[in-house]
PDB file of N, CA and C in Angstrom:
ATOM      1  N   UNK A   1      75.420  -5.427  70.963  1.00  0.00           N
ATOM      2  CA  UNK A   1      76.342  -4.306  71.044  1.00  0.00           C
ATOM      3  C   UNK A   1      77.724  -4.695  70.526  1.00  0.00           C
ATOM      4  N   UNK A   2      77.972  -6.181  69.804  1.00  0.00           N
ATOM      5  CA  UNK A   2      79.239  -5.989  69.601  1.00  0.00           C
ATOM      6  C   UNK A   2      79.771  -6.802  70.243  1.00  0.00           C
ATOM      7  N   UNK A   3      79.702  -7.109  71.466  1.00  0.00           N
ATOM      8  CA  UNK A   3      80.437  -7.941  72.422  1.00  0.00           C
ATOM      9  C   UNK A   3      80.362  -9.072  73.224  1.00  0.00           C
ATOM     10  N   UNK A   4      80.849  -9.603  73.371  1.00  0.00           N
ATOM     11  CA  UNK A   4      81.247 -11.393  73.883  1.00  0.00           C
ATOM     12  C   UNK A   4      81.028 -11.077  74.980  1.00  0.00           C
ATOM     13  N   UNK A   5      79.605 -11.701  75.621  1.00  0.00           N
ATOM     14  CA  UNK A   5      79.220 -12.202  77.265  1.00  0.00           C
ATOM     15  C   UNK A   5      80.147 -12.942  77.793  1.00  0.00           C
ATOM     16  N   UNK A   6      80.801 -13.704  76.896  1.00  0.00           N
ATOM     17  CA  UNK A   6      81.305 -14.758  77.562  1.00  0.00           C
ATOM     18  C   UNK A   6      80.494 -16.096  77.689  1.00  0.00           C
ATOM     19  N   UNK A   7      80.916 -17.107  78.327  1.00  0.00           N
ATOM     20  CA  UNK A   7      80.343 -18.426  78.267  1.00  0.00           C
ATOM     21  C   UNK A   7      79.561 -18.813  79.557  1.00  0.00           C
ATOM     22  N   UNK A   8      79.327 -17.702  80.335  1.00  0.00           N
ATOM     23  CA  UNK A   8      79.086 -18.025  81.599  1.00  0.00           C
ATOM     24  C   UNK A   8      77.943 -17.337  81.825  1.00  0.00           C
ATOM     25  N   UNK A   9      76.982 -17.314  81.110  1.00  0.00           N
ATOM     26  CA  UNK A   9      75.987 -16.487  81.284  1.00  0.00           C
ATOM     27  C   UNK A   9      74.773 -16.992  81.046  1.00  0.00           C
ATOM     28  N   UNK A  10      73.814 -17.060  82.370  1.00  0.00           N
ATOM     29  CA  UNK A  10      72.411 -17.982  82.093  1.00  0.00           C
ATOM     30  C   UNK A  10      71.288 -17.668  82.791  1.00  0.00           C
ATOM     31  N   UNK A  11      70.420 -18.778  82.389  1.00  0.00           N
ATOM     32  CA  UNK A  11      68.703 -18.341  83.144  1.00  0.00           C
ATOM     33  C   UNK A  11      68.883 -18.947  84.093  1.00  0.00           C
ATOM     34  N   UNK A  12      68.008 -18.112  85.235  1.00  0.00           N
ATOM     35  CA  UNK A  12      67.881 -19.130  86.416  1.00  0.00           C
ATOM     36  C   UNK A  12      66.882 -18.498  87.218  1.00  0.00           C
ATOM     37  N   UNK A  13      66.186 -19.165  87.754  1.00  0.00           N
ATOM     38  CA  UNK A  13      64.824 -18.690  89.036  1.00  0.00           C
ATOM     39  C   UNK A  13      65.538 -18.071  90.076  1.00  0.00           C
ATOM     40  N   UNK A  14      64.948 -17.667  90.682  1.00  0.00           N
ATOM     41  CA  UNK A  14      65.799 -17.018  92.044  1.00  0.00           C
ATOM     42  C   UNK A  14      66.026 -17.783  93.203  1.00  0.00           C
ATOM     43  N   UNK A  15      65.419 -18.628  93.727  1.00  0.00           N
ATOM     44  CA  UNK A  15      65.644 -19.431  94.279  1.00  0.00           C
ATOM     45  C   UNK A  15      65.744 -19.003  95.812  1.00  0.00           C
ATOM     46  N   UNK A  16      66.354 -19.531  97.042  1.00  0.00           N
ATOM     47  CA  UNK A  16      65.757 -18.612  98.426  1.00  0.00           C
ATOM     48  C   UNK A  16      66.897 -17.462  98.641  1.00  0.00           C
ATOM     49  N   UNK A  17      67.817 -17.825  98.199  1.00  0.00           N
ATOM     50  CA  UNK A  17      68.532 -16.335  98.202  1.00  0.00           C
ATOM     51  C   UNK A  17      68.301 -15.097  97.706  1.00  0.00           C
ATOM     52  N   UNK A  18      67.585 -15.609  96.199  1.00  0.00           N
ATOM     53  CA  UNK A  18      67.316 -14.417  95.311  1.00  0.00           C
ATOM     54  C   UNK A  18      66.021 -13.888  95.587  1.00  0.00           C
ATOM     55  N   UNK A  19      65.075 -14.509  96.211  1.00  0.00           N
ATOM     56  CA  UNK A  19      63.795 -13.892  96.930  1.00  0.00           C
ATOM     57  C   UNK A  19      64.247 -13.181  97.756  1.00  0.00           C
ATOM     58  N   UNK A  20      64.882 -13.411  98.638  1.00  0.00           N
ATOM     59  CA  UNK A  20      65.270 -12.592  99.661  1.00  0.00           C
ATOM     60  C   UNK A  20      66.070 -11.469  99.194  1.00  0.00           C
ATOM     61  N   UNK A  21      67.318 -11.422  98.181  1.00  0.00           N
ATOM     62  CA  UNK A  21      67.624 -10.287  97.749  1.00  0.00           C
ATOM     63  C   UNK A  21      66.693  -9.303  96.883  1.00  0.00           C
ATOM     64  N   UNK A  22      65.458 -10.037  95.861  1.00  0.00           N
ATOM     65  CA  UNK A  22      65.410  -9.373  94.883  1.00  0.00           C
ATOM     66  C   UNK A  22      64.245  -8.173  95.476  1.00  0.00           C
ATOM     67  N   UNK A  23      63.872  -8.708  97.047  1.00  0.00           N
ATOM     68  CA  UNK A  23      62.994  -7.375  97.659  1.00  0.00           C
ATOM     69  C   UNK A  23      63.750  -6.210  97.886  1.00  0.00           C
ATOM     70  N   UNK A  24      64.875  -6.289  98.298  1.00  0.00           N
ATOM     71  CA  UNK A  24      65.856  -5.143  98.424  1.00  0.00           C
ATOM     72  C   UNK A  24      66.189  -4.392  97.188  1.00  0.00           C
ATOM     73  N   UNK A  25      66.148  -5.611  96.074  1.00  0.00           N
ATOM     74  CA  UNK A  25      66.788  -4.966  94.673  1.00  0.00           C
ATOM     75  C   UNK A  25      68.163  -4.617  94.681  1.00  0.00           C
ATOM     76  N   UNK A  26      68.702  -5.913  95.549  1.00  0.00           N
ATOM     77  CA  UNK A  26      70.241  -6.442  94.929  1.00  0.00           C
ATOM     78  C   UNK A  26      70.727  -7.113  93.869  1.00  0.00           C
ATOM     79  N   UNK A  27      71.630  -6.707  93.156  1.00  0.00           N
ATOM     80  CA  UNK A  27      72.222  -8.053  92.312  1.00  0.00           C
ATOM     81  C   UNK A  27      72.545  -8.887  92.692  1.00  0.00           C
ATOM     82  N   UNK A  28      72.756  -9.954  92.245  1.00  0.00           N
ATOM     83  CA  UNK A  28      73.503 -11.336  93.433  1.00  0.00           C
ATOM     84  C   UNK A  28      73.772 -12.221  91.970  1.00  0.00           C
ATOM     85  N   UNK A  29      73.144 -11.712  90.774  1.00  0.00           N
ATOM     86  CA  UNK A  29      73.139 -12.753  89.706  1.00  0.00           C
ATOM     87  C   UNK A  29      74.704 -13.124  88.826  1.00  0.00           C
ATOM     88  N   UNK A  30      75.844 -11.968  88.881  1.00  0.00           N
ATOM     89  CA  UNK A  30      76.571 -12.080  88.609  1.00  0.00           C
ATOM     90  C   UNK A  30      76.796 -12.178  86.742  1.00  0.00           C
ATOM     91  N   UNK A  31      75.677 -10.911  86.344  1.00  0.00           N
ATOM     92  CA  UNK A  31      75.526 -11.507  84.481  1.00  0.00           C
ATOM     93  C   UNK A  31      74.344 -11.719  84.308  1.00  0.00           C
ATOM     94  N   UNK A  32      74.130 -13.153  84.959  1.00  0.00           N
ATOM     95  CA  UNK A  32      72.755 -13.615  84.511  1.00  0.00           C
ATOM     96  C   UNK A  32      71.776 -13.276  84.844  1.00  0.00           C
ATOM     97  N   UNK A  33      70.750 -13.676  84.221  1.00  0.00           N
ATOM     98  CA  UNK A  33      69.477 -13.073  83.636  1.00  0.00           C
ATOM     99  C   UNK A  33      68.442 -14.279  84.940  1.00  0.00           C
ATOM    100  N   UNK A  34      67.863 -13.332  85.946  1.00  0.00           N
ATOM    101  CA  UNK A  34      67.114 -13.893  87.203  1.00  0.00           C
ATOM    102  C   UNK A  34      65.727 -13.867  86.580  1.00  0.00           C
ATOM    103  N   UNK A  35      64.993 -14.864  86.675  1.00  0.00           N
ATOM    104  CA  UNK A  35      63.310 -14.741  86.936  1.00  0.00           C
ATOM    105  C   UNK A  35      62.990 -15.320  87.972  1.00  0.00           C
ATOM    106  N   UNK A  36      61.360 -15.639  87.791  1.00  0.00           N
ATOM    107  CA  UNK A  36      61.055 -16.116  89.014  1.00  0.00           C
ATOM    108  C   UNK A  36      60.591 -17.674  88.831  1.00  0.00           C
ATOM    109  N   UNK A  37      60.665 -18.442  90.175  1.00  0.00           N
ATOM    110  CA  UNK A  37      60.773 -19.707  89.764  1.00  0.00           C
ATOM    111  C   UNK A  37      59.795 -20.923  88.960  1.00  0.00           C
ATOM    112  N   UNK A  38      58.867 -19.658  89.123  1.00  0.00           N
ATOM    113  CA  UNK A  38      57.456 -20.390  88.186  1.00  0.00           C
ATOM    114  C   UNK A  38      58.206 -19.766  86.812  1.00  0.00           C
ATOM    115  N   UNK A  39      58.327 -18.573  86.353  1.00  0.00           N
ATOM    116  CA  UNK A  39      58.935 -18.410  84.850  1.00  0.00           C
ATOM    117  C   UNK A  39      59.876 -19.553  84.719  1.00  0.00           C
ATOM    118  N   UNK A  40      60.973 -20.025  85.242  1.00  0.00           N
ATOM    119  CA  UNK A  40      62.063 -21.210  85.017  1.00  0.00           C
ATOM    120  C   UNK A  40      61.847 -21.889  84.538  1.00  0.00           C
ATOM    121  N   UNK A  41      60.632 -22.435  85.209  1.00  0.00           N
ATOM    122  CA  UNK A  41      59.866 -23.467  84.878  1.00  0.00           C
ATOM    123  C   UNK A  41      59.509 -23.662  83.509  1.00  0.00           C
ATOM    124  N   UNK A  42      58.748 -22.690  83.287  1.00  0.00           N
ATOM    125  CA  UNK A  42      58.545 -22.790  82.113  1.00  0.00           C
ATOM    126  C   UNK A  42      59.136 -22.396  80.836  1.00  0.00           C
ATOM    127  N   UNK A  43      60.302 -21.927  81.113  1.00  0.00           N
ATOM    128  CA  UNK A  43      60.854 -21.421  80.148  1.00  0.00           C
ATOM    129  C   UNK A  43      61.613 -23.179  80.169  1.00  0.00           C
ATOM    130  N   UNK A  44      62.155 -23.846  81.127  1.00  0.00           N
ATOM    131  CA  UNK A  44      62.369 -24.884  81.030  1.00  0.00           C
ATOM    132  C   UNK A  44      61.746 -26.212  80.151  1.00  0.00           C
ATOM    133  N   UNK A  45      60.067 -25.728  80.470  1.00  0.00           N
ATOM    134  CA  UNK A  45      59.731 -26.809  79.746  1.00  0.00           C
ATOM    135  C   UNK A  45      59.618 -26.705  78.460  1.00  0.00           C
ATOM    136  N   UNK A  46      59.701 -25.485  78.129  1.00  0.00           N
ATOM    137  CA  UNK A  46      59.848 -25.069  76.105  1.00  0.00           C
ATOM    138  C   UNK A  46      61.280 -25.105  75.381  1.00  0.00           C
ATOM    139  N   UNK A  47      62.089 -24.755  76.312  1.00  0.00           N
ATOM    140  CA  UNK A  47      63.595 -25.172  75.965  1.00  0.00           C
ATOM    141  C   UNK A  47      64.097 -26.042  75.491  1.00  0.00           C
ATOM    142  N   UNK A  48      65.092 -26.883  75.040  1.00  0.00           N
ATOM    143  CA  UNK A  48      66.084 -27.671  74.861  1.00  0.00           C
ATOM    144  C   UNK A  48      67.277 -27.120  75.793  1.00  0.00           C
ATOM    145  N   UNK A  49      68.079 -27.485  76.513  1.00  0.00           N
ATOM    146  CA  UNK A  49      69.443 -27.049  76.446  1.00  0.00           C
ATOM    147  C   UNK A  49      70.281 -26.573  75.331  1.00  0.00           C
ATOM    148  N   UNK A  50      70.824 -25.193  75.074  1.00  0.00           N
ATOM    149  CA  UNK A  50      71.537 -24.898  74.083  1.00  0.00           C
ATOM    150  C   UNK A  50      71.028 -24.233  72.849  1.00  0.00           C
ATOM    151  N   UNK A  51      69.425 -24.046  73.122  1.00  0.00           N
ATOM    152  CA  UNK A  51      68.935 -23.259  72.203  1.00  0.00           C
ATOM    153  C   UNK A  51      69.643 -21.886  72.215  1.00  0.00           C
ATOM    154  N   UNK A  52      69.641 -21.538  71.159  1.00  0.00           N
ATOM    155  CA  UNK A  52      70.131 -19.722  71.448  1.00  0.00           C
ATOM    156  C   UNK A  52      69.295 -19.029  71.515  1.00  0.00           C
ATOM    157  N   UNK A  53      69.854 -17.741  72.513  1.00  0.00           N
ATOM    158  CA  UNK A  53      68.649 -16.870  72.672  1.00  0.00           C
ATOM    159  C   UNK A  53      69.706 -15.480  72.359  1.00  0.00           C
ATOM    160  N   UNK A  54      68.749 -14.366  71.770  1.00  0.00           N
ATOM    161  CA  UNK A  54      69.213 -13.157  71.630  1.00  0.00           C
ATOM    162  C   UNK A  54      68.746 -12.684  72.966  1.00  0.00           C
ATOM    163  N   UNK A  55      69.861 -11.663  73.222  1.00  0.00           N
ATOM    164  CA  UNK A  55      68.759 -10.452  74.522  1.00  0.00           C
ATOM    165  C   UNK A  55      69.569  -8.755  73.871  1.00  0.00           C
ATOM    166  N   UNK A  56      68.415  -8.305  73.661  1.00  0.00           N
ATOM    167  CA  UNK A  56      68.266  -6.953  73.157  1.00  0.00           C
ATOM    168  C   UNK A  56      68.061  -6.445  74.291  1.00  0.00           C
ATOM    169  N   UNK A  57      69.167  -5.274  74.369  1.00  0.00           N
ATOM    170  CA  UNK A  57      69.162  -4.219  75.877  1.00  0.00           C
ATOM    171  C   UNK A  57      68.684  -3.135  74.827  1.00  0.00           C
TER     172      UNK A  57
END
């Protein structure tokens, strides 16, 4: 769209907070982009740090 996320913006599993919020269907992520902690995983193990990723809304 044009515009700067900023530098602070990342993947991350949800972890025990975000289980617990994401049944309610709170945000808590602040930006970033939540999965679940088996996806992390693996998005971890195909990664490098610092690869770029597009995200199309």
């Amino acid at each position: 769209m044009g515009r700067d996320p900023g530098g602070d913006i990342m993947f991350h599993g949800l972890g025990p907070e975000g289980n617990q919020l994401v049944r309610t269907r709170q945000d808590w992520t602040a930006g970033c982009i939540a999965i679940s902690d088996e996806e992390i995983e693996d998005v971890f193990a195909m990664l490098r740090l610092g690869t770029p990723v597009v995200i199309y809304a």
